[in-house]
C-alpha atoms as a PDB file:
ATOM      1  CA  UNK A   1     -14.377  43.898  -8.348  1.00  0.00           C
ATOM      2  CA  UNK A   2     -17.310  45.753  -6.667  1.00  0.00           C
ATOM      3  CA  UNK A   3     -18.191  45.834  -3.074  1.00  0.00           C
ATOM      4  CA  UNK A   4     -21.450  47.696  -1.984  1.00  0.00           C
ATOM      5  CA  UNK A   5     -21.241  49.296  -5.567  1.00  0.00           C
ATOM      6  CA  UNK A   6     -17.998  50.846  -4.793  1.00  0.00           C
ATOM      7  CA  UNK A   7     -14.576  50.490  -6.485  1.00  0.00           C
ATOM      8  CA  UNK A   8     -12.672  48.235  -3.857  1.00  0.00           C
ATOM      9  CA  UNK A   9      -9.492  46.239  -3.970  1.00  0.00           C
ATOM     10  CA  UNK A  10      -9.122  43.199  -6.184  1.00  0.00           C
ATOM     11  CA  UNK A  11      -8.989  39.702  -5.200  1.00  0.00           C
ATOM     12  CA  UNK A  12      -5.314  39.541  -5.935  1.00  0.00           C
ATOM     13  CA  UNK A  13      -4.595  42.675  -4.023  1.00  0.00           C
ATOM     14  CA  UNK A  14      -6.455  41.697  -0.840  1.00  0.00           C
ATOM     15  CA  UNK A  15      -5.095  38.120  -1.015  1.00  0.00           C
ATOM     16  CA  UNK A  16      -1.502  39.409  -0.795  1.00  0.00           C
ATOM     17  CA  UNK A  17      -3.229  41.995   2.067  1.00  0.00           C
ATOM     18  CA  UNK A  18      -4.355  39.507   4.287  1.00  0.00           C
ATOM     19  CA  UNK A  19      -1.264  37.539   3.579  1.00  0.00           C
ATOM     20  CA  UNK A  20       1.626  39.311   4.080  1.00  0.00           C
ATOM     21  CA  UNK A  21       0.576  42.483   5.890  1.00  0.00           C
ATOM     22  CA  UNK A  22       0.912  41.878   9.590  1.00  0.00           C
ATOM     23  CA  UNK A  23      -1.956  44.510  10.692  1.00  0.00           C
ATOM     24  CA  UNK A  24      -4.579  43.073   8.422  1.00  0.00           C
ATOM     25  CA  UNK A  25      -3.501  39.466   9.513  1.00  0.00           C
ATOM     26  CA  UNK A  26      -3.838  40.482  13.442  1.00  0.00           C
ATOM     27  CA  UNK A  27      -7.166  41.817  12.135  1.00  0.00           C
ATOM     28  CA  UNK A  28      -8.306  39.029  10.114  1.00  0.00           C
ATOM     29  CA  UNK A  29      -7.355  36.722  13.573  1.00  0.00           C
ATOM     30  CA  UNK A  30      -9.910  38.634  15.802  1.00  0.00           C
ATOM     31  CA  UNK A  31     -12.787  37.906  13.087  1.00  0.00           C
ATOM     32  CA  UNK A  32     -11.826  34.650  11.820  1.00  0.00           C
ATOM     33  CA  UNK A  33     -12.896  32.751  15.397  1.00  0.00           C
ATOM     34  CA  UNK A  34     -16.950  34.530  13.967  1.00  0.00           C
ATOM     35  CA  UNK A  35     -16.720  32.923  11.077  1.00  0.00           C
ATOM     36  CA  UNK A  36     -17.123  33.482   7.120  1.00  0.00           C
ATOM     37  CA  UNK A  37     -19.635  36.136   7.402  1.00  0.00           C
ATOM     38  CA  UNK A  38     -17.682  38.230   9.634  1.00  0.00           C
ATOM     39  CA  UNK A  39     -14.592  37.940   7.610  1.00  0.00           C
ATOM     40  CA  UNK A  40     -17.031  38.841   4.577  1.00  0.00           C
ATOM     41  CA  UNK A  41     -17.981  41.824   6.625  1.00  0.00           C
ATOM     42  CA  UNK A  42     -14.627  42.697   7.824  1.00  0.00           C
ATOM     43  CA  UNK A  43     -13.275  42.722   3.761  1.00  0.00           C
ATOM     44  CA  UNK A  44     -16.378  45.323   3.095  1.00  0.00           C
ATOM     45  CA  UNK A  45     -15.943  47.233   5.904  1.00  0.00           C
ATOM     46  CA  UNK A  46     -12.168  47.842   4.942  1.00  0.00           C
ATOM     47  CA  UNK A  47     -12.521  48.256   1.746  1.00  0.00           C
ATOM     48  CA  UNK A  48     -14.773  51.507   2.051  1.00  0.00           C
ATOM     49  CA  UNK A  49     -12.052  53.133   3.855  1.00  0.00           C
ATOM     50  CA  UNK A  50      -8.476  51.245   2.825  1.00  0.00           C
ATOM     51  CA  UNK A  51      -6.454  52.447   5.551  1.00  0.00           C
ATOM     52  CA  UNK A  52      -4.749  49.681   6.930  1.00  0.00           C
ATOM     53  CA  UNK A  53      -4.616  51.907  10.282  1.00  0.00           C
ATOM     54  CA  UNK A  54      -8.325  51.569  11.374  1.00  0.00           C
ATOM     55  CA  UNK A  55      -8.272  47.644  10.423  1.00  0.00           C
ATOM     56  CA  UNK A  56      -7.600  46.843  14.195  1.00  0.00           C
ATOM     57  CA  UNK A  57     -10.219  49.441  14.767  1.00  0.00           C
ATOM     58  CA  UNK A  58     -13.143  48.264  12.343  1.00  0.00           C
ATOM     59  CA  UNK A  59     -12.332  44.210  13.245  1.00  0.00           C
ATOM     60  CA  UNK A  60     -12.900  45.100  17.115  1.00  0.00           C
ATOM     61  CA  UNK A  61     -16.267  46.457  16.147  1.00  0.00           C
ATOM     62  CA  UNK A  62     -17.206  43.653  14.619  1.00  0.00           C
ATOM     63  CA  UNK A  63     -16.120  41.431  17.308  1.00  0.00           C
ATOM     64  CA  UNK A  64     -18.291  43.934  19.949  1.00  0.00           C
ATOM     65  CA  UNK A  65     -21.323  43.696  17.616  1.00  0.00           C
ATOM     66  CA  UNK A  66     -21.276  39.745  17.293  1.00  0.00           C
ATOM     67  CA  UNK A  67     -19.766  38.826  20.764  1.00  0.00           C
ATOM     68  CA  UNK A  68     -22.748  36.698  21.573  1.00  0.00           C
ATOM     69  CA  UNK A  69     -21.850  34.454  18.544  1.00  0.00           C
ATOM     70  CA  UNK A  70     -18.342  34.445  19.346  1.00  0.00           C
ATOM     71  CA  UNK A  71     -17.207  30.768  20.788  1.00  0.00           C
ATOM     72  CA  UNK A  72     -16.210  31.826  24.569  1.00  0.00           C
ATOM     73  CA  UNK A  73     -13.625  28.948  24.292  1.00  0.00           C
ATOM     74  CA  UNK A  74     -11.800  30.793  20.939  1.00  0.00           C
ATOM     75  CA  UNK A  75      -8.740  32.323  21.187  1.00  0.00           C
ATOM     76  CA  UNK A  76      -7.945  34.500  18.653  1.00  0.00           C
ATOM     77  CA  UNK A  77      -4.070  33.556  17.719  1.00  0.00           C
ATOM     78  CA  UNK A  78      -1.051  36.173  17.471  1.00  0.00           C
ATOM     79  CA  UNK A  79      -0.682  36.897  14.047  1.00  0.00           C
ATOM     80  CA  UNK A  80       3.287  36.154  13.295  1.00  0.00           C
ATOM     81  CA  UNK A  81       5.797  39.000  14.074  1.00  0.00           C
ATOM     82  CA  UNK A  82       7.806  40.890  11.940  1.00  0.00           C
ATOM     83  CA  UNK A  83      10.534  38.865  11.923  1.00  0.00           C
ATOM     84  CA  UNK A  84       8.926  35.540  11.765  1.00  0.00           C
ATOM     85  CA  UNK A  85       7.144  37.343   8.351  1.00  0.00           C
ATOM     86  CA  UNK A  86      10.312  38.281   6.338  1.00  0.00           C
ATOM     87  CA  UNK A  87      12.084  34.968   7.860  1.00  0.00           C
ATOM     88  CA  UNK A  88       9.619  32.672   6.183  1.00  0.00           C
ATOM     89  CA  UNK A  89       9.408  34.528   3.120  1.00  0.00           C
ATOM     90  CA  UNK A  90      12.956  36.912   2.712  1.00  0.00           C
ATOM     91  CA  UNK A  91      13.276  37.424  -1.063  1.00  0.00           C
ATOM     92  CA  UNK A  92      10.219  35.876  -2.595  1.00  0.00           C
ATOM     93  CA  UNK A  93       8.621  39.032  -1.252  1.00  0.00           C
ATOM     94  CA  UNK A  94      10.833  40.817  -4.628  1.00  0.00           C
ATOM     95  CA  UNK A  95       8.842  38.640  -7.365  1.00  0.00           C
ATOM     96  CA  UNK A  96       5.945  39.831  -7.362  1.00  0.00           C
ATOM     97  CA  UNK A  97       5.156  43.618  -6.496  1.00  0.00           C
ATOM     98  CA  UNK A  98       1.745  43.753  -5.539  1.00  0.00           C
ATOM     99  CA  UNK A  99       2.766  41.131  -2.511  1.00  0.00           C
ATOM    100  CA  UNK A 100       5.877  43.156  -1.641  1.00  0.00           C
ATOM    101  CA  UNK A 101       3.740  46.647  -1.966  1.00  0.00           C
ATOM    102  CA  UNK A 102       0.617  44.701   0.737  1.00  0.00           C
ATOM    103  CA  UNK A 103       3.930  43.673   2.995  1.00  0.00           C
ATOM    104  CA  UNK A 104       4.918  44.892   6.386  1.00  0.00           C
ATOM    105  CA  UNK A 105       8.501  45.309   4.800  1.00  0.00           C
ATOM    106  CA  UNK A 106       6.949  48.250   2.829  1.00  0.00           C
ATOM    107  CA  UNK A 107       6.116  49.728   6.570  1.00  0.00           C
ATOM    108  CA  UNK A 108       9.525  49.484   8.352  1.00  0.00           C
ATOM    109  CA  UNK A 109      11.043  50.905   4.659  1.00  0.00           C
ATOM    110  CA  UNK A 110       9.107  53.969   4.352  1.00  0.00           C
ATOM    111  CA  UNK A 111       7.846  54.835   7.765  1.00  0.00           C
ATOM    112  CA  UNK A 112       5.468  57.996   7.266  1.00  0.00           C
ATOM    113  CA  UNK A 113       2.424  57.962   4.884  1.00  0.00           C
ATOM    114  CA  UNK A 114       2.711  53.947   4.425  1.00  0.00           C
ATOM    115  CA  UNK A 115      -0.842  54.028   3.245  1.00  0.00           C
ATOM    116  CA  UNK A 116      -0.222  56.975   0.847  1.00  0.00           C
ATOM    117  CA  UNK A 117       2.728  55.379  -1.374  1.00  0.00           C
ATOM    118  CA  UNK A 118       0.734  52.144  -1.463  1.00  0.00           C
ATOM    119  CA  UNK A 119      -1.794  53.717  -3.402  1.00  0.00           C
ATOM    120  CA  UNK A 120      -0.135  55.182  -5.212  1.00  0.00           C
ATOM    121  CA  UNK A 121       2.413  52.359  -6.249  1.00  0.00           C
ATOM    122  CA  UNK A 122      -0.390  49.962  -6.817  1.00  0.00           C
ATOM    123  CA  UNK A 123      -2.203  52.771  -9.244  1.00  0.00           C
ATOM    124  CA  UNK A 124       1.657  53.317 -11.052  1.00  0.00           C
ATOM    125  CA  UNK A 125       1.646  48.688 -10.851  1.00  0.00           C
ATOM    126  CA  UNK A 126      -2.274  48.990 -12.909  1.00  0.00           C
ATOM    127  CA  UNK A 127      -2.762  46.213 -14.990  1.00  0.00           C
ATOM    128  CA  UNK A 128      -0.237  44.391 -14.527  1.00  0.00           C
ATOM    129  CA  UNK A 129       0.309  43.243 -10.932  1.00  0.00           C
ATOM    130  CA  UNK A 130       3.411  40.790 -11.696  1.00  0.00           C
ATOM    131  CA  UNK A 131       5.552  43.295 -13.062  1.00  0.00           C
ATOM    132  CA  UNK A 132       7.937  45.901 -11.455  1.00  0.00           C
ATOM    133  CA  UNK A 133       7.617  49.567 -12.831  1.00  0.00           C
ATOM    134  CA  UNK A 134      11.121  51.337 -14.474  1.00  0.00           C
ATOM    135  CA  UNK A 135      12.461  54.650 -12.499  1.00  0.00           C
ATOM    136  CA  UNK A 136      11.187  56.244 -15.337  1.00  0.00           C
ATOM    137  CA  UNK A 137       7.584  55.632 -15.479  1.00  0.00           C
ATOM    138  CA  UNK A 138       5.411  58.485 -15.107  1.00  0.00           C
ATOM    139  CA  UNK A 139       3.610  59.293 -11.805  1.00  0.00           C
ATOM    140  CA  UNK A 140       3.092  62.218  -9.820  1.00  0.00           C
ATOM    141  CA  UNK A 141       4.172  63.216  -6.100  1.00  0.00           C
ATOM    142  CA  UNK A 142       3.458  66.594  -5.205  1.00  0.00           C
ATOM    143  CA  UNK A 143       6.018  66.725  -2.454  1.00  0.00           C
ATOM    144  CA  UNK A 144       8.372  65.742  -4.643  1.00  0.00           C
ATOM    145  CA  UNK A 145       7.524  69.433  -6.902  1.00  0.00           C
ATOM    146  CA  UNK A 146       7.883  71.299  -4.229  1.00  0.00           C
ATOM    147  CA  UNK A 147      10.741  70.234  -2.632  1.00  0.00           C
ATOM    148  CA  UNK A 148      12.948  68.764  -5.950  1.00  0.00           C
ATOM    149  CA  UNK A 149      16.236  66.998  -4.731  1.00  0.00           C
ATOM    150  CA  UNK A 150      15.155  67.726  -1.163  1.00  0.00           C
ATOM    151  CA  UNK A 151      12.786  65.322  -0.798  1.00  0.00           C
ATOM    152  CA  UNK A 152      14.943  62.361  -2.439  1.00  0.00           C
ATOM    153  CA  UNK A 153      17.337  63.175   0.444  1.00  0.00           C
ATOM    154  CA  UNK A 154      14.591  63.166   3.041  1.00  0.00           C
ATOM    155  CA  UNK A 155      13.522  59.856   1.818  1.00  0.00           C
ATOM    156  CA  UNK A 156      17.289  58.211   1.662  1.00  0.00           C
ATOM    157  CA  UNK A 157      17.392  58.238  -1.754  1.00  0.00           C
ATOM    158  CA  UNK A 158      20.591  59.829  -1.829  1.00  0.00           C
ATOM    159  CA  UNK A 159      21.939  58.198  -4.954  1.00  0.00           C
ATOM    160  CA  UNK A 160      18.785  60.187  -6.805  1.00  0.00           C
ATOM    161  CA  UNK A 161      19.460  63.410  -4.762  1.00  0.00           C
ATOM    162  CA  UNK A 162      22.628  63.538  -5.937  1.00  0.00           C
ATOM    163  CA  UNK A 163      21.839  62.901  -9.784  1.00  0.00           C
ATOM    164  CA  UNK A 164      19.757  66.126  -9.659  1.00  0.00           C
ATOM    165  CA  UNK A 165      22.165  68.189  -7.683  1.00  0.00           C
ATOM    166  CA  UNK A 166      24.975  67.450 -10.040  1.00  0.00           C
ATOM    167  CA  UNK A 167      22.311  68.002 -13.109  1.00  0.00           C
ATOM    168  CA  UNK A 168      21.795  71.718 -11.115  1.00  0.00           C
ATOM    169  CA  UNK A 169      25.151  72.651 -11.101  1.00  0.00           C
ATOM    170  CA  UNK A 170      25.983  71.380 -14.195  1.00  0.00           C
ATOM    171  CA  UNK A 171      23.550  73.586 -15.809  1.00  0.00           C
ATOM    172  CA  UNK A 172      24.674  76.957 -13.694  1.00  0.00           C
ATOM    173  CA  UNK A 173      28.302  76.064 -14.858  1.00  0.00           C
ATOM    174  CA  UNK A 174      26.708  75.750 -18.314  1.00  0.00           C
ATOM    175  CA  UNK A 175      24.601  79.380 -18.053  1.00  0.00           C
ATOM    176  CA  UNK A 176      27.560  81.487 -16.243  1.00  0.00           C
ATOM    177  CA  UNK A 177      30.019  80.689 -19.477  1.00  0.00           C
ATOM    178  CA  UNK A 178      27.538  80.915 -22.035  1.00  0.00           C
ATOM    179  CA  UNK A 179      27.837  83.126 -24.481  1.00  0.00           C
ATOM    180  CA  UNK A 180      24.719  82.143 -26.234  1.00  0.00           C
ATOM    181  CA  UNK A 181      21.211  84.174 -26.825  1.00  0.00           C
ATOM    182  CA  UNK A 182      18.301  83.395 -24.825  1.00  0.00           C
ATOM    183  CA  UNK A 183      20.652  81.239 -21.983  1.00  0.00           C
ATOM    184  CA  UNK A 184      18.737  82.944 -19.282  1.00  0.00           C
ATOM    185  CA  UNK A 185      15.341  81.240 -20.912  1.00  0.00           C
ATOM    186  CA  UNK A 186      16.876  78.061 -21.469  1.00  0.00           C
ATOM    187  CA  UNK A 187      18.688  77.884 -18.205  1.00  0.00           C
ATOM    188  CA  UNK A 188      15.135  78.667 -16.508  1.00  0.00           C
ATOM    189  CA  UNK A 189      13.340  75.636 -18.244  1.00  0.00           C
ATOM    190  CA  UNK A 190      16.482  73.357 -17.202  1.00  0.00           C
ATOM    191  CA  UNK A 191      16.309  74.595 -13.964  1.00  0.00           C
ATOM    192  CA  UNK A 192      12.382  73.948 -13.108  1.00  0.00           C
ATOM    193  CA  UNK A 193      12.516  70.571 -15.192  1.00  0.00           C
ATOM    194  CA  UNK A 194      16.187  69.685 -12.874  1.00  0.00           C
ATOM    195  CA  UNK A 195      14.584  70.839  -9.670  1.00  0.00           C
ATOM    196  CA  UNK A 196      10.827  70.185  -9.957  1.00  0.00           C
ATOM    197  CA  UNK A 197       9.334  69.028 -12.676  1.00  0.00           C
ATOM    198  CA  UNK A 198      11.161  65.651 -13.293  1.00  0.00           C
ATOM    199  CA  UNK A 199      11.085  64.723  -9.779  1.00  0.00           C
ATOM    200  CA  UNK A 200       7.635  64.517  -9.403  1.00  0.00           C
ATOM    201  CA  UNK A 201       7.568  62.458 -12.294  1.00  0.00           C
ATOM    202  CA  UNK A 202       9.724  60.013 -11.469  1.00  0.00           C
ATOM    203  CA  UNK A 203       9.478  59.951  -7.762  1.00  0.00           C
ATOM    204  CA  UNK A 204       7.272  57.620  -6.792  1.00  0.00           C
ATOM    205  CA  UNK A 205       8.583  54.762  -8.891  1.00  0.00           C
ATOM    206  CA  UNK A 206      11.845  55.414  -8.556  1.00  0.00           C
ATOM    207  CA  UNK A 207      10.977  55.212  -4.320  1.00  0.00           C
ATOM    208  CA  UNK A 208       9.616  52.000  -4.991  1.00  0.00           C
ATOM    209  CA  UNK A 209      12.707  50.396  -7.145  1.00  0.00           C
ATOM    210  CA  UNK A 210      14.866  51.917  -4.355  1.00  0.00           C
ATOM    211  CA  UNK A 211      13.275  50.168  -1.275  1.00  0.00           C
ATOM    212  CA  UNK A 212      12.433  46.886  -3.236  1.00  0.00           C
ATOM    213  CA  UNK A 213      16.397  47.090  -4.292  1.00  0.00           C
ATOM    214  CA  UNK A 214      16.971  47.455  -0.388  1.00  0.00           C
ATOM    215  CA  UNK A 215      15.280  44.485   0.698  1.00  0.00           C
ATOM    216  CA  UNK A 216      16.663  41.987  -2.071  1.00  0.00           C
ATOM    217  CA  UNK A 217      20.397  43.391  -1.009  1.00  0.00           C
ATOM    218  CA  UNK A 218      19.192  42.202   2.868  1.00  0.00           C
ATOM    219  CA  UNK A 219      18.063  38.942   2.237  1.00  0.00           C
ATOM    220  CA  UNK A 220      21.092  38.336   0.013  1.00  0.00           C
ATOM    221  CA  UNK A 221      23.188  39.174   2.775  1.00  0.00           C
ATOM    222  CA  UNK A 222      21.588  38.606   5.988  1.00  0.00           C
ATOM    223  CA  UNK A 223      20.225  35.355   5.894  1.00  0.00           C
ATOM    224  CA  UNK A 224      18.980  35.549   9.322  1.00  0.00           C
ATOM    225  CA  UNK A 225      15.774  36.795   9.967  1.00  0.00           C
ATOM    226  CA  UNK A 226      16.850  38.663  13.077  1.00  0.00           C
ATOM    227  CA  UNK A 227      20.154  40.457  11.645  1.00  0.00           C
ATOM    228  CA  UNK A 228      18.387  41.345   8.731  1.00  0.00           C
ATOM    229  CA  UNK A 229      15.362  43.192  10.585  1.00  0.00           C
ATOM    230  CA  UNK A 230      17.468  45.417  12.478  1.00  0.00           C
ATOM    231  CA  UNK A 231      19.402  46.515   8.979  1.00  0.00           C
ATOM    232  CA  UNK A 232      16.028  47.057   7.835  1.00  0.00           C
ATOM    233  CA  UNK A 233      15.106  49.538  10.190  1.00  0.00           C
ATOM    234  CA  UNK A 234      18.271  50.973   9.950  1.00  0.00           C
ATOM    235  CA  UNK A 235      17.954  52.036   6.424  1.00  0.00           C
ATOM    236  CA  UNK A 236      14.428  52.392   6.244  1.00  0.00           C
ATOM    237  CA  UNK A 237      12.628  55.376   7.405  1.00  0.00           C
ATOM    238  CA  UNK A 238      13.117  58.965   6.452  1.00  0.00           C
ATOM    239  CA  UNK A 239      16.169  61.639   7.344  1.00  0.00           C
ATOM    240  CA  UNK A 240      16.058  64.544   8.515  1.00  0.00           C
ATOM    241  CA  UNK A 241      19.926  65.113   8.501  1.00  0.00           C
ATOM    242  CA  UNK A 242      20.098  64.455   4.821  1.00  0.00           C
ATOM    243  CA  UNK A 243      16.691  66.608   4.458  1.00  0.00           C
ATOM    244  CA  UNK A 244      18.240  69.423   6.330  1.00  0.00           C
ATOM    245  CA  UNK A 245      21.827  68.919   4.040  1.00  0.00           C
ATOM    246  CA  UNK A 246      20.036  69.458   1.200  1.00  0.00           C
ATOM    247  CA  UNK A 247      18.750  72.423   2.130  1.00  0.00           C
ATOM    248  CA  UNK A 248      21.771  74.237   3.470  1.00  0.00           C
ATOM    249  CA  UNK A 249      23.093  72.976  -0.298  1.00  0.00           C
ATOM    250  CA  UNK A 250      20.060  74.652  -2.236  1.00  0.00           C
ATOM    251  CA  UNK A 251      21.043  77.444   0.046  1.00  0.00           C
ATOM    252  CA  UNK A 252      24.961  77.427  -0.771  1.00  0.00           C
ATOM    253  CA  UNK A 253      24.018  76.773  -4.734  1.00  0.00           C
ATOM    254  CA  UNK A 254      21.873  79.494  -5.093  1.00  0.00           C
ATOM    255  CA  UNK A 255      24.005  82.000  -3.363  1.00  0.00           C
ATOM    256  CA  UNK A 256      26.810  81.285  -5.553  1.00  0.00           C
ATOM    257  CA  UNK A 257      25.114  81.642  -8.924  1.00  0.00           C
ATOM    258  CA  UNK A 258      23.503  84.878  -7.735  1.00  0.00           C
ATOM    259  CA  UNK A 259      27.075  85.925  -6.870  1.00  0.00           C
ATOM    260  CA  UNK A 260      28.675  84.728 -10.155  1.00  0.00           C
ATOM    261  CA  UNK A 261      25.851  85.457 -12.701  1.00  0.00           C
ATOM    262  CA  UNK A 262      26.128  89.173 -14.572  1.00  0.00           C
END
């Protein structure tokens, strides 16, 4: 679909925007009181940017530019809180991932760069909107080349982090007791494909299995809404502990095969 002749978000995907992401909703309830047309113009107006951050922004223009034809005796309503969201819905949110992607879940999960992963997780979804990508499909996260392993760690993927550390040792075990030609050649391509290459391939949908497997283990065991928002926000979010670990083990692992190597 085709707003002011420029590419914009599809019906589908702005139907699961306006209902299940909370900021759009609280948006959508400061225009709606205007009427069609300013809900029209709110949808246009968003689209050119999509950046769910200004949509507060961009609907309180609206409402300043068309306050004389706002009913004085409107109230906008609350949009529904975080809690009451994942409460009503819980783990229908995991069948279908464009929904899940457009949900406020998505927010308290990754934190940082919301926005960012959305984009790219709905341009990794494509064609088909109802089903969930493999860890393996193909993308491309640039943090993800230049940090390798680290950034898995930063992002709580720990499980990940430690496939490729183990993958990385593995292979400097493999090169120190080699006696075969050209190791240092082969142990150079394993070591860029181990450390960089491969996860920037598979980053970004393996960060998207990992926090839609998060969510479906919450609402399978914390039923209620309240317990399971505050294990939410415990696992969600980035670490800087683990992001900091992995350093210090780059550090360690790279001393020791300078040490050991001839």
């Amino acid at each position: 679909m085709l707003i002011n002749n420029k590419p914009s978000i599809t019906d589908e995907h702005w139907l699961a925007l306006s209902k299940y992401n909370d900021t759009i909703r609280q948006a959508l309830d400061i225009v709606s009181p205007l009427g069609e047309r300013a809900v029209n113009e709110f949808r246009i107006q968003y689209c050119k940017i999509n950046n769910e951050d200004k949509a507060i922004e961009i609907a309180n223009r609206i409402l300043a530019l068309w306050k004389n034809e706002y009913p004085p005796h409107i109230i906008p309503p609350l949009a529904s809180s975080f809690v009451e969201q994942i409460g009503s819905h819980g783990r229908e949110l995991c069948e279908n991932p464009l929904t899940f992607i457009n949900s406020d879940v998505v927010m308290t999960l990754v934190g940082a760069n919301t926005h960012i992963y959305r984009n790219k997780w709905t341009k990794l979804i494509g064609a088909e909107p109802n089903k969930w990508p493999k860890d393996t499909d193909f993308g491309w996260n640039w943090s993800a080349l230049l940090l390798g392993p680290i950034w898995f760690s930063y992002r709580k993927m720990y499980y990940v982090a430690s496939c490729f550390w183990a993958g990385i040792i593995a292979l400097d075990i493999w090169s120190l007791y080699s006696s075969r030609r050209y190791v240092e050649y082969v142990y150079l391509v394993g070591f860029l494909l181990c450390n960089f290459i491969i996860p920037a391939i598979v980053a970004d949908a393996s960060y998207l299995i990992h926090i839609k497997t998060k969510f479906c283990y919450a609402c399978d065991k914390y039923p209620v809404a309240t317990e399971r928002d505050t294990y939410l926000r415990a696992i969600g979010g980035v670490s800087w502990f683990a992001c900091i670990l992995s350093i210090l083990i780059f550090i360690l692992e790279s001393y020791i095969y300078g040490l050991y190597s001839p």
